[in-house]
Protein backbone atom coordinates (compact mmCIF):
# COMPACT_ATOMS: atom_id res chain seq x y z
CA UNK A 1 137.74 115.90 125.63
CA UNK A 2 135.74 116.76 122.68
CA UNK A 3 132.54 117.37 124.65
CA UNK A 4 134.85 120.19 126.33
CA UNK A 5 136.33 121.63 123.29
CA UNK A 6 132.88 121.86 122.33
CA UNK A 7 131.02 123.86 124.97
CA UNK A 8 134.01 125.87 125.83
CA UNK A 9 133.59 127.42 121.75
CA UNK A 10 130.01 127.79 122.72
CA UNK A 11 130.77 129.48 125.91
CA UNK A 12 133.51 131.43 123.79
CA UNK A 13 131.01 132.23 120.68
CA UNK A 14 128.68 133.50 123.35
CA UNK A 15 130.94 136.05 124.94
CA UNK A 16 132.59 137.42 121.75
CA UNK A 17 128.80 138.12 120.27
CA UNK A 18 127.90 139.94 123.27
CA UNK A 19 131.41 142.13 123.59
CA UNK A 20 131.55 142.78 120.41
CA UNK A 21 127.59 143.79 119.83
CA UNK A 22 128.54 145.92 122.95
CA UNK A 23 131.75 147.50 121.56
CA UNK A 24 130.10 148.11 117.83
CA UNK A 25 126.82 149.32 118.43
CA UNK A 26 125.12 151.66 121.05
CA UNK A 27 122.55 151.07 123.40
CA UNK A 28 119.14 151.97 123.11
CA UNK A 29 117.76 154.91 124.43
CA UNK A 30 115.27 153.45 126.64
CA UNK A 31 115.26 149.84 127.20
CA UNK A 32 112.55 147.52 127.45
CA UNK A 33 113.33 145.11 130.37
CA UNK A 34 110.13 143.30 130.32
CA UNK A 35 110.80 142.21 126.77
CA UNK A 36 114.57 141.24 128.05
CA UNK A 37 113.47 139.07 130.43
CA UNK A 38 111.44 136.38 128.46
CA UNK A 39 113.74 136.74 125.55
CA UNK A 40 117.02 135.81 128.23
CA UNK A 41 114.67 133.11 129.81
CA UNK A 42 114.38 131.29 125.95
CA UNK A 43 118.08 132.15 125.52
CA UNK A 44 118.91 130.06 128.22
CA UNK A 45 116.34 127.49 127.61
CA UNK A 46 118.18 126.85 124.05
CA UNK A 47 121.67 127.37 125.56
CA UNK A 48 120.93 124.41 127.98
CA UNK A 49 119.50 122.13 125.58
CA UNK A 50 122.46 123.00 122.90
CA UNK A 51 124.18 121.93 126.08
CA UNK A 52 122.10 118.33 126.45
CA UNK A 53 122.72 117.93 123.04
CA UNK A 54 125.48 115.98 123.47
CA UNK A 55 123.56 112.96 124.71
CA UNK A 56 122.82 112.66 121.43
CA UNK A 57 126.14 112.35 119.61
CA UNK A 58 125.92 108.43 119.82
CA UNK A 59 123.18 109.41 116.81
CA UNK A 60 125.50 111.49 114.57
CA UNK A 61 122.94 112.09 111.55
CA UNK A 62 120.35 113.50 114.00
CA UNK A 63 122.85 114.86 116.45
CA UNK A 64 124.46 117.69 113.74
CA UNK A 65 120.88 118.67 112.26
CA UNK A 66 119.78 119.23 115.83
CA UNK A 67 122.84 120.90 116.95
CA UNK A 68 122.93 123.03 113.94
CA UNK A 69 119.25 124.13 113.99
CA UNK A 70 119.54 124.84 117.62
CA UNK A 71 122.35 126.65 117.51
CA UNK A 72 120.61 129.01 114.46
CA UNK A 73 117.80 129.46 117.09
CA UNK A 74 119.88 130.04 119.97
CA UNK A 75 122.00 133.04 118.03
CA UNK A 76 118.14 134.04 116.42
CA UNK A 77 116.83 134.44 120.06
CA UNK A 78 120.41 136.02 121.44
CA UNK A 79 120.11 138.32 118.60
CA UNK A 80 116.88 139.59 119.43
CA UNK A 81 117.94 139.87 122.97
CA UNK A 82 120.49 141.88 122.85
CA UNK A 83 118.21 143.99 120.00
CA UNK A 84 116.67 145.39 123.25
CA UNK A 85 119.83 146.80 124.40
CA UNK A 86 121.81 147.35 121.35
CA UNK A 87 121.02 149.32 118.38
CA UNK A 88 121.49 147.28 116.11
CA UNK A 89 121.38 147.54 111.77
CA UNK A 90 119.08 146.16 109.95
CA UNK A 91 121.37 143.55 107.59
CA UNK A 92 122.20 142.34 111.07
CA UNK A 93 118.63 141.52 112.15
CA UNK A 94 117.79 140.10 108.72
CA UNK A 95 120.63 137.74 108.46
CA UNK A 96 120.66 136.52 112.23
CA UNK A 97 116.93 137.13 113.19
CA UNK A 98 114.72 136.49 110.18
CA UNK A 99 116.84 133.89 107.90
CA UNK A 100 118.61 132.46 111.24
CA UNK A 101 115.14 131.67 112.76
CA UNK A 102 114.27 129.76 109.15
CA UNK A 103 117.43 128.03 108.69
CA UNK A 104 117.12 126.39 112.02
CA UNK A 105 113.25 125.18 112.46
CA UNK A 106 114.03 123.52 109.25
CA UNK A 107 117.48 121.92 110.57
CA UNK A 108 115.87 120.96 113.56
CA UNK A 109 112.35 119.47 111.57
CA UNK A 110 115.14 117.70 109.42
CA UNK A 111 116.63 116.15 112.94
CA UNK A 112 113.28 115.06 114.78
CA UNK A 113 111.66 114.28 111.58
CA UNK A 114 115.07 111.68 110.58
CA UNK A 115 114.72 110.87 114.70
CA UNK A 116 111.13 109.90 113.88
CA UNK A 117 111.91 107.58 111.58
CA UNK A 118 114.99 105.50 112.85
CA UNK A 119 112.63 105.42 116.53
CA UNK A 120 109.58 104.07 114.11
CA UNK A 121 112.14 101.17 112.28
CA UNK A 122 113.73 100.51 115.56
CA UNK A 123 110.64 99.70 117.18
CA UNK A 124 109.30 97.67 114.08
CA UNK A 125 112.43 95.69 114.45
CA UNK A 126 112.11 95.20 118.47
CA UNK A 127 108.40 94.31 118.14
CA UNK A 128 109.65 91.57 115.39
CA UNK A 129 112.47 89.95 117.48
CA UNK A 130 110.07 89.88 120.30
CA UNK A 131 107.39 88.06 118.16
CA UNK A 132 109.15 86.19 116.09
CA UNK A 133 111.55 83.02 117.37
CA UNK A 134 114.90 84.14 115.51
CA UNK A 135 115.70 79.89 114.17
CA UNK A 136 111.86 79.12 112.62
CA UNK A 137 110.50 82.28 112.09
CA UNK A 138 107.24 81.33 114.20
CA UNK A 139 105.88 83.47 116.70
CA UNK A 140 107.25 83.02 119.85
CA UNK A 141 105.53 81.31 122.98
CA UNK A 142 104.74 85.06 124.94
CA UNK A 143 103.17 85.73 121.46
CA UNK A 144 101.01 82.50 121.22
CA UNK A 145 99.83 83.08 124.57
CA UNK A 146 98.83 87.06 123.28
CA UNK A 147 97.23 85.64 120.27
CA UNK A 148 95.32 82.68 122.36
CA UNK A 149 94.31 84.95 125.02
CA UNK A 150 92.42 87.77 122.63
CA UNK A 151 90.69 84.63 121.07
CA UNK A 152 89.94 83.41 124.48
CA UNK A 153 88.58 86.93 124.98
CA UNK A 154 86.36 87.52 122.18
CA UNK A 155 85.31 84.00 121.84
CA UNK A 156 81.61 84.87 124.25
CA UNK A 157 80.82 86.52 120.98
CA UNK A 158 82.09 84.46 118.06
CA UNK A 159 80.22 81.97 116.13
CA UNK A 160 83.01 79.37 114.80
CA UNK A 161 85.21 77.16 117.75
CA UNK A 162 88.76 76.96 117.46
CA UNK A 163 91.29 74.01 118.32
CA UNK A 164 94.87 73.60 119.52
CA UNK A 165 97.47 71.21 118.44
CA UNK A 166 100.97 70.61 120.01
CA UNK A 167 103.56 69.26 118.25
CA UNK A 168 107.08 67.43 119.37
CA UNK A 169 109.45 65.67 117.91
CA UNK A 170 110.09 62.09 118.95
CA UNK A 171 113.46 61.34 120.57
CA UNK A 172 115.07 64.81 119.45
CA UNK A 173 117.70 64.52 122.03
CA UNK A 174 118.76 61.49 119.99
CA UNK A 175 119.17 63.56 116.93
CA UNK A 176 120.98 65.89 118.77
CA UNK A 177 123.56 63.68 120.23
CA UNK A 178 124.08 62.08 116.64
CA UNK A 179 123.97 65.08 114.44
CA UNK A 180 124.82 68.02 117.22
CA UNK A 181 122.94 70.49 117.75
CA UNK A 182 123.40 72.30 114.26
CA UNK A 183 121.48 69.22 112.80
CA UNK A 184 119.23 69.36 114.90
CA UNK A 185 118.18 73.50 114.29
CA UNK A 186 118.49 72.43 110.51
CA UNK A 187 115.35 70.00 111.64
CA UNK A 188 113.42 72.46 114.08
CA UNK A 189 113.76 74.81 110.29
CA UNK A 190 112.36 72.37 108.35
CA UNK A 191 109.79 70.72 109.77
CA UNK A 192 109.16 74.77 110.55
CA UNK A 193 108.10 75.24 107.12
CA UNK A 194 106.16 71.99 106.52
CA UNK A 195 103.74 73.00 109.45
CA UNK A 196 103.42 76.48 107.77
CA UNK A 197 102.76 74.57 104.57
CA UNK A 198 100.26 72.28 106.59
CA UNK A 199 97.68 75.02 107.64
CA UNK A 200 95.95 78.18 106.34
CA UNK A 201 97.12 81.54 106.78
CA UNK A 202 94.57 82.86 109.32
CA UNK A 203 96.43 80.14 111.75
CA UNK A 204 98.64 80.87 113.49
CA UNK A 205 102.12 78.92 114.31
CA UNK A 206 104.60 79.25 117.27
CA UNK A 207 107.47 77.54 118.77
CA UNK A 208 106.76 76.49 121.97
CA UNK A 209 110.01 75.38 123.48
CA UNK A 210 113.23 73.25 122.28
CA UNK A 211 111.76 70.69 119.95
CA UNK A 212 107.86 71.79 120.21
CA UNK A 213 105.12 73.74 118.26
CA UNK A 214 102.09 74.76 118.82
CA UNK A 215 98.88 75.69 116.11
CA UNK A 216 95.72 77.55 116.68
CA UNK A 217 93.43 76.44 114.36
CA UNK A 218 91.06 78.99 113.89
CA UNK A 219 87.39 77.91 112.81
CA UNK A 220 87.88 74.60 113.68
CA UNK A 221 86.11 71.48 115.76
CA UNK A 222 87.61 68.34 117.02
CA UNK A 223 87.23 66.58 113.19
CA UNK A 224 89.02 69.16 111.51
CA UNK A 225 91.54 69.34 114.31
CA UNK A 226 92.45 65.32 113.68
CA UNK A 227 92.48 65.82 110.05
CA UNK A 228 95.09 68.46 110.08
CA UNK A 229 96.96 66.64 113.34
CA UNK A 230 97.47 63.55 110.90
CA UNK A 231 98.10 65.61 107.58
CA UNK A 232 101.53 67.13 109.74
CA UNK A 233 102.27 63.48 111.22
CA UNK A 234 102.10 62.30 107.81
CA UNK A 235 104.12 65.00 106.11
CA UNK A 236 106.50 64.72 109.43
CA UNK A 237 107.05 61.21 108.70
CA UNK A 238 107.73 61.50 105.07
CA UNK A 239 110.23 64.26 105.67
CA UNK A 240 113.76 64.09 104.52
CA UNK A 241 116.31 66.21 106.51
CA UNK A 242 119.61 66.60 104.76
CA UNK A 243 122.78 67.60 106.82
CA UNK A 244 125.91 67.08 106.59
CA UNK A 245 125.45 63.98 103.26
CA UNK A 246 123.15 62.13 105.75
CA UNK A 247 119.72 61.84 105.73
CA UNK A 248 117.64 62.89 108.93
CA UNK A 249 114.10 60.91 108.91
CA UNK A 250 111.80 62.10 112.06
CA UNK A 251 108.03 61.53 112.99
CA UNK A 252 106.17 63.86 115.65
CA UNK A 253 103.72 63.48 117.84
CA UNK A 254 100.61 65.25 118.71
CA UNK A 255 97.94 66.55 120.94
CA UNK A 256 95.03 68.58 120.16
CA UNK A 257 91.78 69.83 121.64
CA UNK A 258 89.09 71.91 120.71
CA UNK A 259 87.86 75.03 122.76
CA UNK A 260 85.32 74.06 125.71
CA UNK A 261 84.19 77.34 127.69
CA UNK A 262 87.70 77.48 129.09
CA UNK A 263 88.24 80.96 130.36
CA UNK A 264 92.17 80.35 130.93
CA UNK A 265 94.17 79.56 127.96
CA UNK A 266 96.51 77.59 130.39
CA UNK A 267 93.18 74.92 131.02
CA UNK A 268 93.48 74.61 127.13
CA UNK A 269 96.84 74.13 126.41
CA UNK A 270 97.23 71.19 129.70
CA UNK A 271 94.42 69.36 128.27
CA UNK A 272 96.58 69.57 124.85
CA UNK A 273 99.53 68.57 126.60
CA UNK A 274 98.05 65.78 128.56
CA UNK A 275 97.09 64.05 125.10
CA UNK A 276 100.71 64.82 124.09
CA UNK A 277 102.06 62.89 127.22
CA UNK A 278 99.42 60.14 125.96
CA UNK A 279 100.41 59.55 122.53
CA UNK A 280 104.11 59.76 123.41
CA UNK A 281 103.63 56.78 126.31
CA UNK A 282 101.84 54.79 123.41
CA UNK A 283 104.48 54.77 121.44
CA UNK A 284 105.09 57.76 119.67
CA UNK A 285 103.99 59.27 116.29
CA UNK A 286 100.62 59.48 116.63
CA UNK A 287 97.77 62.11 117.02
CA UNK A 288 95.41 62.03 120.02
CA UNK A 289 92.43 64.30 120.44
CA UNK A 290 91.14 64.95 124.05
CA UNK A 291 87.43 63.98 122.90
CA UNK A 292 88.74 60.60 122.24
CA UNK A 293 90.67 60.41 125.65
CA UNK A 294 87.61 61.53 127.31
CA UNK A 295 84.91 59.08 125.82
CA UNK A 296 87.77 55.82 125.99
């Protein structure tokens, strides 16, 4: 309804300017149909996308600086239009023609610039969400595998190794089924921040699924790979969850290996994951390193 009530006072604006330019002034002595040709062909152009404006109202600070600066350049270009049949005065042509034309390339910069911007935050925002898991704040497993597969890329040509370490948490479900599952995201948050605390900055952190996380540890060999795996196993263990006035006490274990002239990152992370699977049948809470699976 108001999309109607709309174009039909463009349609109505339209028709009045012309009949009334048409009834006021006379028309020129010889006229120039060339020019009135291109100059109808842009008044059209502008009428149209006045028209396919409305697709815009959804956006209502950018839709009424576009819809005001095109309609200044619309009645600019239908001015000078009907210049070439009409004589027209010249208050009438500086008003409509000359301060018209100004008035709406700066309405319209106003609306594409402000368009510019809410695109640019928009973006920022989607390219967060999709990179960052919305309970820890980690990067999320599509972005791991990014990150992992530029290092895998480059890695022909860099000096320094790097290692991977995956993390669960032992019997989560049970945690679950005690605490429900709000206990158990206040856990996945917590033991969030003590890995973040655990490593450097240039590493980077991502949840990998329900109760496991996965490190790249950049610059590192199998040593420094077991030295960090048992800092977080130790830290894990000493962890004290609060929820709900109890006290949630968990331990993790872990998997790591250290890059081999693997040219899939999914080679890397099973050989991780197989030393997971190892330390879990074991017994749980406890750090094995593929080097030592290999040479026992």
């Amino acid at each position: 309804m108001i999309k109607d009530r709309a174009l039909n006072l463009l349609y109505f604006f339209v028709i009045a300017y012309v009949v009334l330019q048409a009834w006021v002034f006379p028309v020129v002595y010889k006229v120039d149909f060339y020019n009135i040709f291109f100059k109808s062909v842009i008044t059209v152009i502008l009428f149209c996308l006045l028209i396919k404006l409305q697709k815009v109202k959804h956006n209502p600070d950018v839709h009424k600086y576009l819809v005001s600066g095109f309609f200044f350049l619309f009645v600019t270009i239908l001015t000078s239009t009907l210049d070439e049949i009409f004589i027209q005065p010249w208050l009438l042509n500086a008003l409509f023609k000359d301060v018209g034309q100004v008035v709406g390339f700066i309405l319209v910069f106003s609306g594409i610039n402000k368009w510019i911007i809410q695109n640019s935050d928009q973006s920022f925002k989607l390219k967060k969400l999709s990179e960052t898991d919305e309970l820890t704040n980690l990067y999320t497993r599509r972005h791991f595998n990014d990150l992992l597969c530029n290092v895998l890329a480059t890695q022909h040509i860099a000096t320094e190794s790097f290692s991977i370490l995956l993390i669960n948490i032992d019997d989560f479900k049970l945690i679950n089924e005690k605490h429900s599952q709000a206990g158990g995201d206040v856990v996945l948050k917590r033991l969030a921040n003590k890995l973040t605390d655990c490593v450097r900055k240039t590493d980077a952190i991502a949840r990998w699924g329900g109760e496991e996380f996965i490190i790249l540890l950049n610059n590192s060999n199998d040593v420094i790979a077991k030295q960090v795996a048992e800092i977080i196993r130790t830290n894990s263990e000493l962890l004290c969850v609060e929820y709900n006035q109890d006290i949630i006490n968990i331990t993790v274990s872990i998997g790591a290996t250290t890059y081999q002239n693997e040219v899939k990152s999914s080679e890397l992370i099973n050989r991780a994951e197989q030393c997971l699977s190892e330390a879990k049948k074991s017994g749980k809470n406890k750090v094995l390193i593929s080097s030592d699976i290999e040479t026992a």
